[in-house]
C-alpha atoms as a PDB file:
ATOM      1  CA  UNK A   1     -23.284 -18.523  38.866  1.00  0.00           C
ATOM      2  CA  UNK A   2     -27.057 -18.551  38.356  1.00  0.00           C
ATOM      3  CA  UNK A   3     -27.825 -20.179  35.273  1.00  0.00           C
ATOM      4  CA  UNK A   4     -31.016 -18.686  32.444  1.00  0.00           C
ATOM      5  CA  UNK A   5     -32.533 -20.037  30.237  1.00  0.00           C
ATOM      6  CA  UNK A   6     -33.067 -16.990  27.498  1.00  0.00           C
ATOM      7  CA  UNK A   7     -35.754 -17.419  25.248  1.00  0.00           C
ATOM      8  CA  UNK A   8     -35.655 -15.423  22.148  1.00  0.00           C
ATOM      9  CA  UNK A   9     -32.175 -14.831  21.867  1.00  0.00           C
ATOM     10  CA  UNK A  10     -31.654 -14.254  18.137  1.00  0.00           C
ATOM     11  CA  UNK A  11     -34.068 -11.660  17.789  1.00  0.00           C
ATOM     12  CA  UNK A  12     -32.856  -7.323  17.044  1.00  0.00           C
ATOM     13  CA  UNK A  13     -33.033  -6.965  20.963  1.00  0.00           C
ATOM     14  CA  UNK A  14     -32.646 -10.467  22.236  1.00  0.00           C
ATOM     15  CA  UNK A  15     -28.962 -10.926  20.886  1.00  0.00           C
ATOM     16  CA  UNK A  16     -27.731  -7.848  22.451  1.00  0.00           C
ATOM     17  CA  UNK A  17     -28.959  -8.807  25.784  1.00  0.00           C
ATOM     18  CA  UNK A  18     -27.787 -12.364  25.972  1.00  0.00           C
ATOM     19  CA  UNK A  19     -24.725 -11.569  25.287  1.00  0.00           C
ATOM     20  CA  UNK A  20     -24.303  -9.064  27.839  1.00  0.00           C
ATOM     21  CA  UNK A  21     -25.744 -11.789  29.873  1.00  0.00           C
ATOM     22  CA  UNK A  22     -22.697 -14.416  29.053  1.00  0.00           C
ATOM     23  CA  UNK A  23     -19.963 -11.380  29.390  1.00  0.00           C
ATOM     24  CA  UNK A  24     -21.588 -10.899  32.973  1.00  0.00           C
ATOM     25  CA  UNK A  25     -20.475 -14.589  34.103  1.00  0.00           C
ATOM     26  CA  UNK A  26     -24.408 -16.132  33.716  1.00  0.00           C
ATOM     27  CA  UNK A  27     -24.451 -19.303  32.890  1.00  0.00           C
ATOM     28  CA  UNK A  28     -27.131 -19.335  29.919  1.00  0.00           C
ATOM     29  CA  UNK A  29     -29.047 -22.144  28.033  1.00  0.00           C
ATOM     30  CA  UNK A  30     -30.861 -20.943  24.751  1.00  0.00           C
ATOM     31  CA  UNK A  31     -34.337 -21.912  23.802  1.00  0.00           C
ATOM     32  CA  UNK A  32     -35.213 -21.761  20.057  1.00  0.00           C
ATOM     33  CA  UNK A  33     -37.194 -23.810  17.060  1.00  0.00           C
ATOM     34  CA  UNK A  34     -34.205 -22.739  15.029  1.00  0.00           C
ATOM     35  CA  UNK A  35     -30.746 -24.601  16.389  1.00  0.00           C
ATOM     36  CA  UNK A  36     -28.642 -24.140  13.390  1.00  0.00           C
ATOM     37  CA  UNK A  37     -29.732 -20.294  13.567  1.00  0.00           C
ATOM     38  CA  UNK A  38     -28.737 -19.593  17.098  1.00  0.00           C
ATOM     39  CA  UNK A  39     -25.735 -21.789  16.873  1.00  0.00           C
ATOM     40  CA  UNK A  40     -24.615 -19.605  14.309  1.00  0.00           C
ATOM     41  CA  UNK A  41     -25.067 -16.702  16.816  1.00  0.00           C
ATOM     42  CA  UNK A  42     -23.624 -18.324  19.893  1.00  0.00           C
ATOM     43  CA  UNK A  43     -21.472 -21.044  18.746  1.00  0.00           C
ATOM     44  CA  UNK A  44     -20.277 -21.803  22.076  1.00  0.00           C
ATOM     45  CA  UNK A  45     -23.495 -21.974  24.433  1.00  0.00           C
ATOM     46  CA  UNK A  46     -26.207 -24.433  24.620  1.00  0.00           C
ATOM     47  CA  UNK A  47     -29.292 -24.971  22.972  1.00  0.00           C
ATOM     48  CA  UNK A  48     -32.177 -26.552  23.427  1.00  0.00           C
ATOM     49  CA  UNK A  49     -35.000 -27.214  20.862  1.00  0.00           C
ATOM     50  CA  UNK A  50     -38.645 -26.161  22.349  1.00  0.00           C
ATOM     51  CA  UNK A  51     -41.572 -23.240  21.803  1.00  0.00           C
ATOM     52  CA  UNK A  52     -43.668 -21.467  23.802  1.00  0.00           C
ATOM     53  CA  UNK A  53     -46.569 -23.214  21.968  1.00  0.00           C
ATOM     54  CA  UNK A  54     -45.320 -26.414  23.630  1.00  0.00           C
ATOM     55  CA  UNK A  55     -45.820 -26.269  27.744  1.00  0.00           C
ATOM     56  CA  UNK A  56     -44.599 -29.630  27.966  1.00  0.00           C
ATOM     57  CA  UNK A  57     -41.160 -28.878  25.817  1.00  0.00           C
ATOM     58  CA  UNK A  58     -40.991 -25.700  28.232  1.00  0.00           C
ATOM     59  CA  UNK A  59     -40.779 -27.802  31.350  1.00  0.00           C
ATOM     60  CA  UNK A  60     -38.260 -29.741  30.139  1.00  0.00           C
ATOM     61  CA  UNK A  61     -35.679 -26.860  29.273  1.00  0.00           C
ATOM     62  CA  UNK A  62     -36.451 -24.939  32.748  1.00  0.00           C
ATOM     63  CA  UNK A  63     -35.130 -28.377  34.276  1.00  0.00           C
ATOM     64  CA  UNK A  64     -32.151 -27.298  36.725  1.00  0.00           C
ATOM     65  CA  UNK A  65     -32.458 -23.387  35.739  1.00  0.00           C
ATOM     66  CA  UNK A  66     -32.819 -20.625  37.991  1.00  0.00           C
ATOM     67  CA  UNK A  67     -34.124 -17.900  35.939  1.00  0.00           C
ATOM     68  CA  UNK A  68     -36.213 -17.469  32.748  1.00  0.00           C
ATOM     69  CA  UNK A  69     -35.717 -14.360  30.927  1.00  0.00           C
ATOM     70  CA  UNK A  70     -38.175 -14.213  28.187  1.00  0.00           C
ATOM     71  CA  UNK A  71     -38.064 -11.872  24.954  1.00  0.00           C
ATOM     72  CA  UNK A  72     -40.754 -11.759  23.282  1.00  0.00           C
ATOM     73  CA  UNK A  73     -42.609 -10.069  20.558  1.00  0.00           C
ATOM     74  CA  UNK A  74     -46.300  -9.585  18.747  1.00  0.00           C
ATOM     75  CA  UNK A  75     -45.594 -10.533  15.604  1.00  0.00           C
ATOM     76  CA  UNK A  76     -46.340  -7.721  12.858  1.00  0.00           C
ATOM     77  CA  UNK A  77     -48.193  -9.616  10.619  1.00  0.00           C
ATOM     78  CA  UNK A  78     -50.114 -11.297  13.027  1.00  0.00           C
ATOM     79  CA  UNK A  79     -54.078 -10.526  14.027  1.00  0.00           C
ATOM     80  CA  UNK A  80     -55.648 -10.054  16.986  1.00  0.00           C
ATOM     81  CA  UNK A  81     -56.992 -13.576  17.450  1.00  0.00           C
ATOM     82  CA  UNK A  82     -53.484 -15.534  16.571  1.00  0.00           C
ATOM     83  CA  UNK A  83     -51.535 -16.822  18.942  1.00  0.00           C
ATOM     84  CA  UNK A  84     -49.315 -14.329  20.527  1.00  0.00           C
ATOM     85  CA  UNK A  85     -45.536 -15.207  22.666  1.00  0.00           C
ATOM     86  CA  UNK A  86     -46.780 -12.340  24.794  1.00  0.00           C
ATOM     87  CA  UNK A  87     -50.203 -13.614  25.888  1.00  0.00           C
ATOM     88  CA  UNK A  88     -50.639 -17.400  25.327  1.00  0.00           C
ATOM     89  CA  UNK A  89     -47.130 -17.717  25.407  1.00  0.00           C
ATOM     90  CA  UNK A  90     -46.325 -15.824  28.582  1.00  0.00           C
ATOM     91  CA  UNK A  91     -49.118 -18.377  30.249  1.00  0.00           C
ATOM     92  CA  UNK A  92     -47.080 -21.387  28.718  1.00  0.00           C
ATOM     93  CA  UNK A  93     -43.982 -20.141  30.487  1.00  0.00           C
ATOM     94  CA  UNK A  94     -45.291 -19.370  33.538  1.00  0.00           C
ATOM     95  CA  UNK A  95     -47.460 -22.352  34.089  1.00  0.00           C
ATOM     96  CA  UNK A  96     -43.807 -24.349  33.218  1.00  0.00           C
ATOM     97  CA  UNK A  97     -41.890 -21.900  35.754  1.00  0.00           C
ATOM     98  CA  UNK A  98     -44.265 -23.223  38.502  1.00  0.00           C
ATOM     99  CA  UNK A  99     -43.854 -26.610  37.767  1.00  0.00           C
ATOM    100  CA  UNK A 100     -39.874 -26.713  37.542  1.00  0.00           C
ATOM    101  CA  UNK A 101     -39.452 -24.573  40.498  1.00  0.00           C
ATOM    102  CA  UNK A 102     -38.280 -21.332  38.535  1.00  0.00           C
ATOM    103  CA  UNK A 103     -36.716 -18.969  41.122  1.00  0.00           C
ATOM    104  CA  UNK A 104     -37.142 -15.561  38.850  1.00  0.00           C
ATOM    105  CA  UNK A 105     -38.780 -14.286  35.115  1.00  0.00           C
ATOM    106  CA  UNK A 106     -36.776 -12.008  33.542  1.00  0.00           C
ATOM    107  CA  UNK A 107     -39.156 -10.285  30.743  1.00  0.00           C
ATOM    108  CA  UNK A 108     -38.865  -7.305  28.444  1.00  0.00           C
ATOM    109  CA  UNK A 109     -42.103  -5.466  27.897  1.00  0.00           C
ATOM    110  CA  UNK A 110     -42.568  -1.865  26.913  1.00  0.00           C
ATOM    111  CA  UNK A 111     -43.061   1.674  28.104  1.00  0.00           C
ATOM    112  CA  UNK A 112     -45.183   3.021  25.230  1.00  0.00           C
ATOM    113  CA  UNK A 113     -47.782   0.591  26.317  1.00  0.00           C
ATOM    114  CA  UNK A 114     -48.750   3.212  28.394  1.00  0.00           C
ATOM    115  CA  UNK A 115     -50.283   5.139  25.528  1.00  0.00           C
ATOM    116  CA  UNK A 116     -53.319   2.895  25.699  1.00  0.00           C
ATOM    117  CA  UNK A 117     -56.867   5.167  26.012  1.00  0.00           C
ATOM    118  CA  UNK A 118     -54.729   8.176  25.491  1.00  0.00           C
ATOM    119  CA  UNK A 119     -56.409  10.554  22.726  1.00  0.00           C
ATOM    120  CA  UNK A 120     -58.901   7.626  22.516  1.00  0.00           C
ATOM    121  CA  UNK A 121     -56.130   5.371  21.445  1.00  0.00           C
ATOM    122  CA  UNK A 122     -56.990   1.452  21.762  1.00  0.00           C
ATOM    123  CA  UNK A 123     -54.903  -1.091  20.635  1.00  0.00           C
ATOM    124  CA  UNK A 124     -55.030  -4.988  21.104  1.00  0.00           C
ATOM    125  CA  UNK A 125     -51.127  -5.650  21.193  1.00  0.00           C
ATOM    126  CA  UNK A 126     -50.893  -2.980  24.379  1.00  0.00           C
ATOM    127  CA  UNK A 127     -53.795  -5.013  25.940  1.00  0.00           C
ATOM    128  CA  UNK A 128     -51.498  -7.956  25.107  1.00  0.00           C
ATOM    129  CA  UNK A 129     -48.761  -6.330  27.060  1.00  0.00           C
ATOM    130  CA  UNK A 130     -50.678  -4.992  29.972  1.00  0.00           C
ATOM    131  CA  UNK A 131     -51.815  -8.435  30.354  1.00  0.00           C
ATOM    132  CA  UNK A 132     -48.243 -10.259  29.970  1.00  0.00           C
ATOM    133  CA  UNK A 133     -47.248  -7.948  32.880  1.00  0.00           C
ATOM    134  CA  UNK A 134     -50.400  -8.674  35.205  1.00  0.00           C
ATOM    135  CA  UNK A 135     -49.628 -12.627  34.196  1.00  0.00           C
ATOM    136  CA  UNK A 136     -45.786 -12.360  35.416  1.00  0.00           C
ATOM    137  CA  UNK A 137     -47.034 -10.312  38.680  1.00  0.00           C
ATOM    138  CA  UNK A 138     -49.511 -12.350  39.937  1.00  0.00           C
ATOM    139  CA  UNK A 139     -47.398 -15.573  39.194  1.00  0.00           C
ATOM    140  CA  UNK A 140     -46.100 -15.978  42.712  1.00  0.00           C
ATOM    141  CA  UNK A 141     -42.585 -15.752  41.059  1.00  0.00           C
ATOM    142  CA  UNK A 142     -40.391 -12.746  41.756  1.00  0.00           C
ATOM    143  CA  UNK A 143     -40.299 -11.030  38.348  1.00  0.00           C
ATOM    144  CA  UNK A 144     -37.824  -8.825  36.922  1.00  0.00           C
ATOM    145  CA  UNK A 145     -39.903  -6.607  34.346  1.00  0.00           C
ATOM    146  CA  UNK A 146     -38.020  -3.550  32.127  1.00  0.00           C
ATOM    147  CA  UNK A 147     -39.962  -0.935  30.464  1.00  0.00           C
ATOM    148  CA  UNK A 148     -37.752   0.412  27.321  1.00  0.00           C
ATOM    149  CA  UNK A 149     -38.333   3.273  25.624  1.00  0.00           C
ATOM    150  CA  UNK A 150     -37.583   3.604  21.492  1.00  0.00           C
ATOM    151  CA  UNK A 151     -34.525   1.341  20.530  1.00  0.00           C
ATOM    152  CA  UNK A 152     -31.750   3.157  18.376  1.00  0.00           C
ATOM    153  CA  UNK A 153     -31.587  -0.434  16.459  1.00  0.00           C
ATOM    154  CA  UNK A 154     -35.134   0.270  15.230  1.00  0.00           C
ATOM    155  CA  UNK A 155     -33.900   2.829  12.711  1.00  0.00           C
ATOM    156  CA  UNK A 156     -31.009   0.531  10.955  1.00  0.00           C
ATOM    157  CA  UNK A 157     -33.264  -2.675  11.423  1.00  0.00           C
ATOM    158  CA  UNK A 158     -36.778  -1.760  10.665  1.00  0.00           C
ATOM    159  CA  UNK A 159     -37.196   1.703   9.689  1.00  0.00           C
ATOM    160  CA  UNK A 160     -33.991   1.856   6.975  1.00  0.00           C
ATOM    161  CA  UNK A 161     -35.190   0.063   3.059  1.00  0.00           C
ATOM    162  CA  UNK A 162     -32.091   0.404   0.915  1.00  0.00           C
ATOM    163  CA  UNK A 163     -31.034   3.902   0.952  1.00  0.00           C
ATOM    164  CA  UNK A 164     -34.546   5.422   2.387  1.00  0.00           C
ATOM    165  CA  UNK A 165     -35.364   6.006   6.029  1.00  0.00           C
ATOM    166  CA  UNK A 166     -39.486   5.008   6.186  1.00  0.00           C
ATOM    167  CA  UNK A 167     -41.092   7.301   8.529  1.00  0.00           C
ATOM    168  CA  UNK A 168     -45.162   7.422   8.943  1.00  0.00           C
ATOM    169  CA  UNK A 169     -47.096  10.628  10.285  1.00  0.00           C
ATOM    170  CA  UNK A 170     -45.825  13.274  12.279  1.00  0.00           C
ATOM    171  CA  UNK A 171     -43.605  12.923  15.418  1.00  0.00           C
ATOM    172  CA  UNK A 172     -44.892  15.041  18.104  1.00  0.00           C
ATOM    173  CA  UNK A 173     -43.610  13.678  21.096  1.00  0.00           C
ATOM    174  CA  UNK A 174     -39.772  13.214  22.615  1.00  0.00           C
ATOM    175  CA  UNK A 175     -38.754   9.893  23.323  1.00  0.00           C
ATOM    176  CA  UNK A 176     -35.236   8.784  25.340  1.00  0.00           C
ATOM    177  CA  UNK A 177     -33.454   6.832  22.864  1.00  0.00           C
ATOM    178  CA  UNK A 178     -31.801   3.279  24.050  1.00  0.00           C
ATOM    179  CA  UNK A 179     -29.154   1.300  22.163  1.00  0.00           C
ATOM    180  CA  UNK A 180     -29.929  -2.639  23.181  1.00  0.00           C
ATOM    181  CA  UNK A 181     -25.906  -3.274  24.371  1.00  0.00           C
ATOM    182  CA  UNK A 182     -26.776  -0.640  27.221  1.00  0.00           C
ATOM    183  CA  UNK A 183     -29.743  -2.115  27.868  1.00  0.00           C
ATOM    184  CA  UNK A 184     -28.345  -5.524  28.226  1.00  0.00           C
ATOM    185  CA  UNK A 185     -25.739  -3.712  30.276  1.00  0.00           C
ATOM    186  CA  UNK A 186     -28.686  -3.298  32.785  1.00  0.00           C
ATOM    187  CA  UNK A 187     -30.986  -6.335  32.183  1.00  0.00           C
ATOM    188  CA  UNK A 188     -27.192  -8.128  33.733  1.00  0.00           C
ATOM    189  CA  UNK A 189     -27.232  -5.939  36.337  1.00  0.00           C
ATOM    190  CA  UNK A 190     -30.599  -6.013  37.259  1.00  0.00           C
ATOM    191  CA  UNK A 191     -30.669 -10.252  37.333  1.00  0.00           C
ATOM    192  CA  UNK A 192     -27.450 -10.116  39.724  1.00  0.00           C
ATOM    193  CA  UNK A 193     -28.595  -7.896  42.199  1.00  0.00           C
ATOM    194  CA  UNK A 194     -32.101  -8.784  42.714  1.00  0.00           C
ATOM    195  CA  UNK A 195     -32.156 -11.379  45.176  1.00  0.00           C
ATOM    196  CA  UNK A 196     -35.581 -12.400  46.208  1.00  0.00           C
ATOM    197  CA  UNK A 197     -37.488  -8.544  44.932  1.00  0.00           C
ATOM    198  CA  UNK A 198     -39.622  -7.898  42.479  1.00  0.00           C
ATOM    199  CA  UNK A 199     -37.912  -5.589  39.892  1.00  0.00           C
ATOM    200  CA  UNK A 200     -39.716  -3.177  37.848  1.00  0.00           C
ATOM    201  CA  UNK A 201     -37.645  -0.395  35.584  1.00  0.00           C
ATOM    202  CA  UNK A 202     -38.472   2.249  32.728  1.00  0.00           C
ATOM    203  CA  UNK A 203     -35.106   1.829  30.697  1.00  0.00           C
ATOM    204  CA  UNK A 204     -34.149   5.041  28.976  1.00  0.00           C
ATOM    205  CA  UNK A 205     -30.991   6.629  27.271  1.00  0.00           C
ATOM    206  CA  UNK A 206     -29.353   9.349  27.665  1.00  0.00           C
ATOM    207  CA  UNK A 207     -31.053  12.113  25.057  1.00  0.00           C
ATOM    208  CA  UNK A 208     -34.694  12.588  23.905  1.00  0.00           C
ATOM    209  CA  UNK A 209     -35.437  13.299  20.372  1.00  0.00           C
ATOM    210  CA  UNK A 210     -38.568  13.374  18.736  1.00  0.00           C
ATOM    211  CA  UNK A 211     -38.482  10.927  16.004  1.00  0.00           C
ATOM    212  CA  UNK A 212     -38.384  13.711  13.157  1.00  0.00           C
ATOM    213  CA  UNK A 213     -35.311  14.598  15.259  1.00  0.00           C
ATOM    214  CA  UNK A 214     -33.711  11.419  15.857  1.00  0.00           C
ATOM    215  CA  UNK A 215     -33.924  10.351  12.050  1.00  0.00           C
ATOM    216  CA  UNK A 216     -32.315  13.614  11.120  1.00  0.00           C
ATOM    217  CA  UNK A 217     -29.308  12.762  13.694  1.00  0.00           C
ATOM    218  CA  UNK A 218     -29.260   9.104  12.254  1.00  0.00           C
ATOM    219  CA  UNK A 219     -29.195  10.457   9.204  1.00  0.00           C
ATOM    220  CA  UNK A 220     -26.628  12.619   9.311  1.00  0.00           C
ATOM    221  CA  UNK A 221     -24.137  10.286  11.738  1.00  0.00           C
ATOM    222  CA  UNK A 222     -24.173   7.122   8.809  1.00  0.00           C
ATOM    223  CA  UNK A 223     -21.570   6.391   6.891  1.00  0.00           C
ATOM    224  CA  UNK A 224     -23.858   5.284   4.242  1.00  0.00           C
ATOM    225  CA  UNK A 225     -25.688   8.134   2.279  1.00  0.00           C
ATOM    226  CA  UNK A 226     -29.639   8.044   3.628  1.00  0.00           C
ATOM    227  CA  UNK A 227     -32.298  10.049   2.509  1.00  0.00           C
ATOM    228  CA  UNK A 228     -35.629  10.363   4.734  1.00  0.00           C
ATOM    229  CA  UNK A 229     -38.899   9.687   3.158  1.00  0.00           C
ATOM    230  CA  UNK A 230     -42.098  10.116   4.785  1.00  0.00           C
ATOM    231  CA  UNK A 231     -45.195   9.709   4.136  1.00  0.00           C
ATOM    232  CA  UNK A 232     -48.955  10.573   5.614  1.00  0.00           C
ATOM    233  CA  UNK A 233     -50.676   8.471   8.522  1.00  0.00           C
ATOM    234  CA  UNK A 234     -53.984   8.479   6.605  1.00  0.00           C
ATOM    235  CA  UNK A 235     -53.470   6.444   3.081  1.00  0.00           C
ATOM    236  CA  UNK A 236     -51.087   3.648   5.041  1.00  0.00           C
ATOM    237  CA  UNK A 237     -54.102   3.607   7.672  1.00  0.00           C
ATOM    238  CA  UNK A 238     -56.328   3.026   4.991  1.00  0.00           C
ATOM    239  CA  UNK A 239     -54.453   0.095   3.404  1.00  0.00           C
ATOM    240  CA  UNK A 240     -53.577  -0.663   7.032  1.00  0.00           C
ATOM    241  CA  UNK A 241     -57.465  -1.932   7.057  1.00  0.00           C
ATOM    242  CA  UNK A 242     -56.637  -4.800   4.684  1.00  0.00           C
ATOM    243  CA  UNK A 243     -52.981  -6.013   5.505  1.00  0.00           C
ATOM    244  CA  UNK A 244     -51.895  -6.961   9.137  1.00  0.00           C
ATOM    245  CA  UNK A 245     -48.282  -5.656   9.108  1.00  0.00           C
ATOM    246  CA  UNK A 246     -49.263  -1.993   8.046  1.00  0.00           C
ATOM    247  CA  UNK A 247     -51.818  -2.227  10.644  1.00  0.00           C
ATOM    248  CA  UNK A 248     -49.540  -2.868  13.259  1.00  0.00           C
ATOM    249  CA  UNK A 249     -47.005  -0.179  11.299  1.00  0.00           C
ATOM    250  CA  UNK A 250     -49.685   2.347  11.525  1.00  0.00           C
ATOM    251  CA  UNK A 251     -50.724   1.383  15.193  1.00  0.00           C
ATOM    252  CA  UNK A 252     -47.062   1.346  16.609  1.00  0.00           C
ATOM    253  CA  UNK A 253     -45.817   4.972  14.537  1.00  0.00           C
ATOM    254  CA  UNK A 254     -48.856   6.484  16.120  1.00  0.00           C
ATOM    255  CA  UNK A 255     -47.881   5.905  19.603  1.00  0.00           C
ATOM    256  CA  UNK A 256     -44.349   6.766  18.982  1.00  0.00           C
ATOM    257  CA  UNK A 257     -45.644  10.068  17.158  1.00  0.00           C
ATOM    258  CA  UNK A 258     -47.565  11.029  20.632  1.00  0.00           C
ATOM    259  CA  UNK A 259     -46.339   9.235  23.394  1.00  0.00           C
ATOM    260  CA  UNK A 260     -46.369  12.224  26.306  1.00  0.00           C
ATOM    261  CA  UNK A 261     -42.723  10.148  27.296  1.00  0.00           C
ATOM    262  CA  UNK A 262     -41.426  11.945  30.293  1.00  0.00           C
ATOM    263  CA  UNK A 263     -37.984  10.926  31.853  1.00  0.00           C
ATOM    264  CA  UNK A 264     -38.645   7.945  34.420  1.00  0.00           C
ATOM    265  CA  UNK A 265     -35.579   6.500  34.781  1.00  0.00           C
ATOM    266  CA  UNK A 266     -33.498   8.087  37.857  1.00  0.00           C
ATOM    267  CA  UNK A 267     -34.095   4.922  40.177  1.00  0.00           C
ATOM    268  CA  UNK A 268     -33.156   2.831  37.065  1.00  0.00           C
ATOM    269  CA  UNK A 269     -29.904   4.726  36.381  1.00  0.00           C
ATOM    270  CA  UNK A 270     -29.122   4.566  39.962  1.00  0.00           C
ATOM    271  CA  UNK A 271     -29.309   0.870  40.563  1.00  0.00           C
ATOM    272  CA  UNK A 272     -27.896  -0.105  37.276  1.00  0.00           C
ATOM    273  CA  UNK A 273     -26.042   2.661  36.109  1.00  0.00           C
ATOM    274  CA  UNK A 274     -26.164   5.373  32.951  1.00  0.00           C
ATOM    275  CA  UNK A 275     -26.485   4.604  29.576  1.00  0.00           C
ATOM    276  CA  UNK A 276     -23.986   5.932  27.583  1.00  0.00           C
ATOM    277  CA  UNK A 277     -24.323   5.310  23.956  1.00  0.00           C
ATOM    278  CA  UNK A 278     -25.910   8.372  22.234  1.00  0.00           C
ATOM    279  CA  UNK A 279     -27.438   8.236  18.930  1.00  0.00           C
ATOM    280  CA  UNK A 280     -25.245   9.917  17.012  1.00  0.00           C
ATOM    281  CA  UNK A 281     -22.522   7.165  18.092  1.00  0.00           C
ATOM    282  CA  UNK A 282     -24.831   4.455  17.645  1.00  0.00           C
ATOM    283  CA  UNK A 283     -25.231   5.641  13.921  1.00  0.00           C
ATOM    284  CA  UNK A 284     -21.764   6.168  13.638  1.00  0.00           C
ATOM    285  CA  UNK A 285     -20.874   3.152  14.159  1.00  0.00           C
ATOM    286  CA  UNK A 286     -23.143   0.643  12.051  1.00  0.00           C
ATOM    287  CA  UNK A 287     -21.154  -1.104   9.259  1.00  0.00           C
ATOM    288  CA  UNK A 288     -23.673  -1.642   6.490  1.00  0.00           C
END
């Protein structure tokens, strides 16, 4: 079986994935500054130390691999000129997948990107993105590249403070809800079907809710008591201006909010089969 080397395993979306990876018979290394952290994870599979700072550290873990799947994030209380996993980092890992002989990169990037000069919407961390992707296509490596919509783990995991659902603005726009098992579901199936192609698939679930919508379904499918609090786009812009993580807050809720999303995922759902998790079940079954 094709062996991976995952980086960014521990994170909200990179657990899920790897271990639909492992259940799928691939043979997976871990990459990680944190051992004791992802051993706690994955007790049983292997880990190497290294960062996507470090070129050097990734050559040596891509050593006898056949695939790199890479997820990666913009941190949210970073700034524009800090070094980003998605831009410098992507370059690290792809300068190290040419010198090791890398036969695939696996990467998770995102289908809101696409927002970018919509409504005169500009955003450095979508140029980031758009940039990643250009970087993994023009590597000479085939690349397997997934475009997710909203992720139902973004309500318990980043949206939910105590008791209080944090929503900014107004949702306008539908978006096709994924839970991250599902999507790992297809990531697996993706990786052992590709042979020698480029891959490239907007990963979508099975219902579209605004996010007014969505939160009321969350809500109301817990089996902890959740209110919903909102508040305006315009004072957390403001403070936005001095603090990097409500920047990025404000930046990232007004894409979701307007997002035209239209379904895009037939092909996707025909090569790597339906989600089937729906939100309400995803709530449902979170044990807080």
């Amino acid at each position: 079986m094709q062996k991976i080397l995952f980086i960014g395993a521990s994170g909200m979306l990179g657990r899920p994935v790897a271990q639909e990876l492992i259940r799928a018979g691939f043979n997976l290394t871990l990459l990680g500054r944190d051992k004791e952290k992802l051993h706690k994870l994955f007790p049983n599979i292997p880990i190497i130390i290294g960062d996507v700072y470090n070129p050097e550290s990734l050559k040596d873990a891509m050593l006898g691999q056949d695939i790199v799947y890479a997820n990666l994030s913009i941190s949210q209380s970073s700034g524009k000129s800090d070094f980003q996993t998605e831009k410098e980092g992507i370059k690290n890992i792809v300068y190290a997948a040419k010198e090791t002989g890398i036969k695939r990169l696996g990467y998770i990037s995102s289908l809101i990107k696409n927002y970018r000069g919509m409504n005169g919407f500009n955003w450095w961390a979508f140029d980031i993105k758009h940039a990643a992707v250009d970087a993994l296509k023009h590597s000479g490596i085939p690349s397997s590249i997934f475009y997710p919509s909203t992720f139902m783990e973004t309500f318990d995991r980043q949206m939910l403070q105590g008791n209080r659902l944090m929503m900014i603005g107004k949702s306008e726009a539908p978006m096709w809800f994924i839970a991250a098992k599902d999507f790992g579901v297809q990531v697996a199936w993706a990786l052992k079907k590709a042979g020698d192609s480029n891959q490239e698939y907007t990963v979508q679930g099975p219902e579209a809710f605004t996010f007014d919508e969505a939160a009321k379904v969350f809500v109301s499918n817990c089996k902890k008591k959740i209110s919903i609090f909102k508040s305006p786009m315009l004072p957390i812009k403001l403070i936005g201006m001095m603090n990097n993580k409500l920047n990025y807050a404000v930046n990232i809720c007004e894409a979701l909010n307007k997002y035209p999303e239209k379904f895009e995922s037939d092909n996707t759902w025909n090569d790597l089969g339906k989600p089937n998790t729906t939100l309400a079940q995803y709530a449902a079954s979170l044990k807080f």
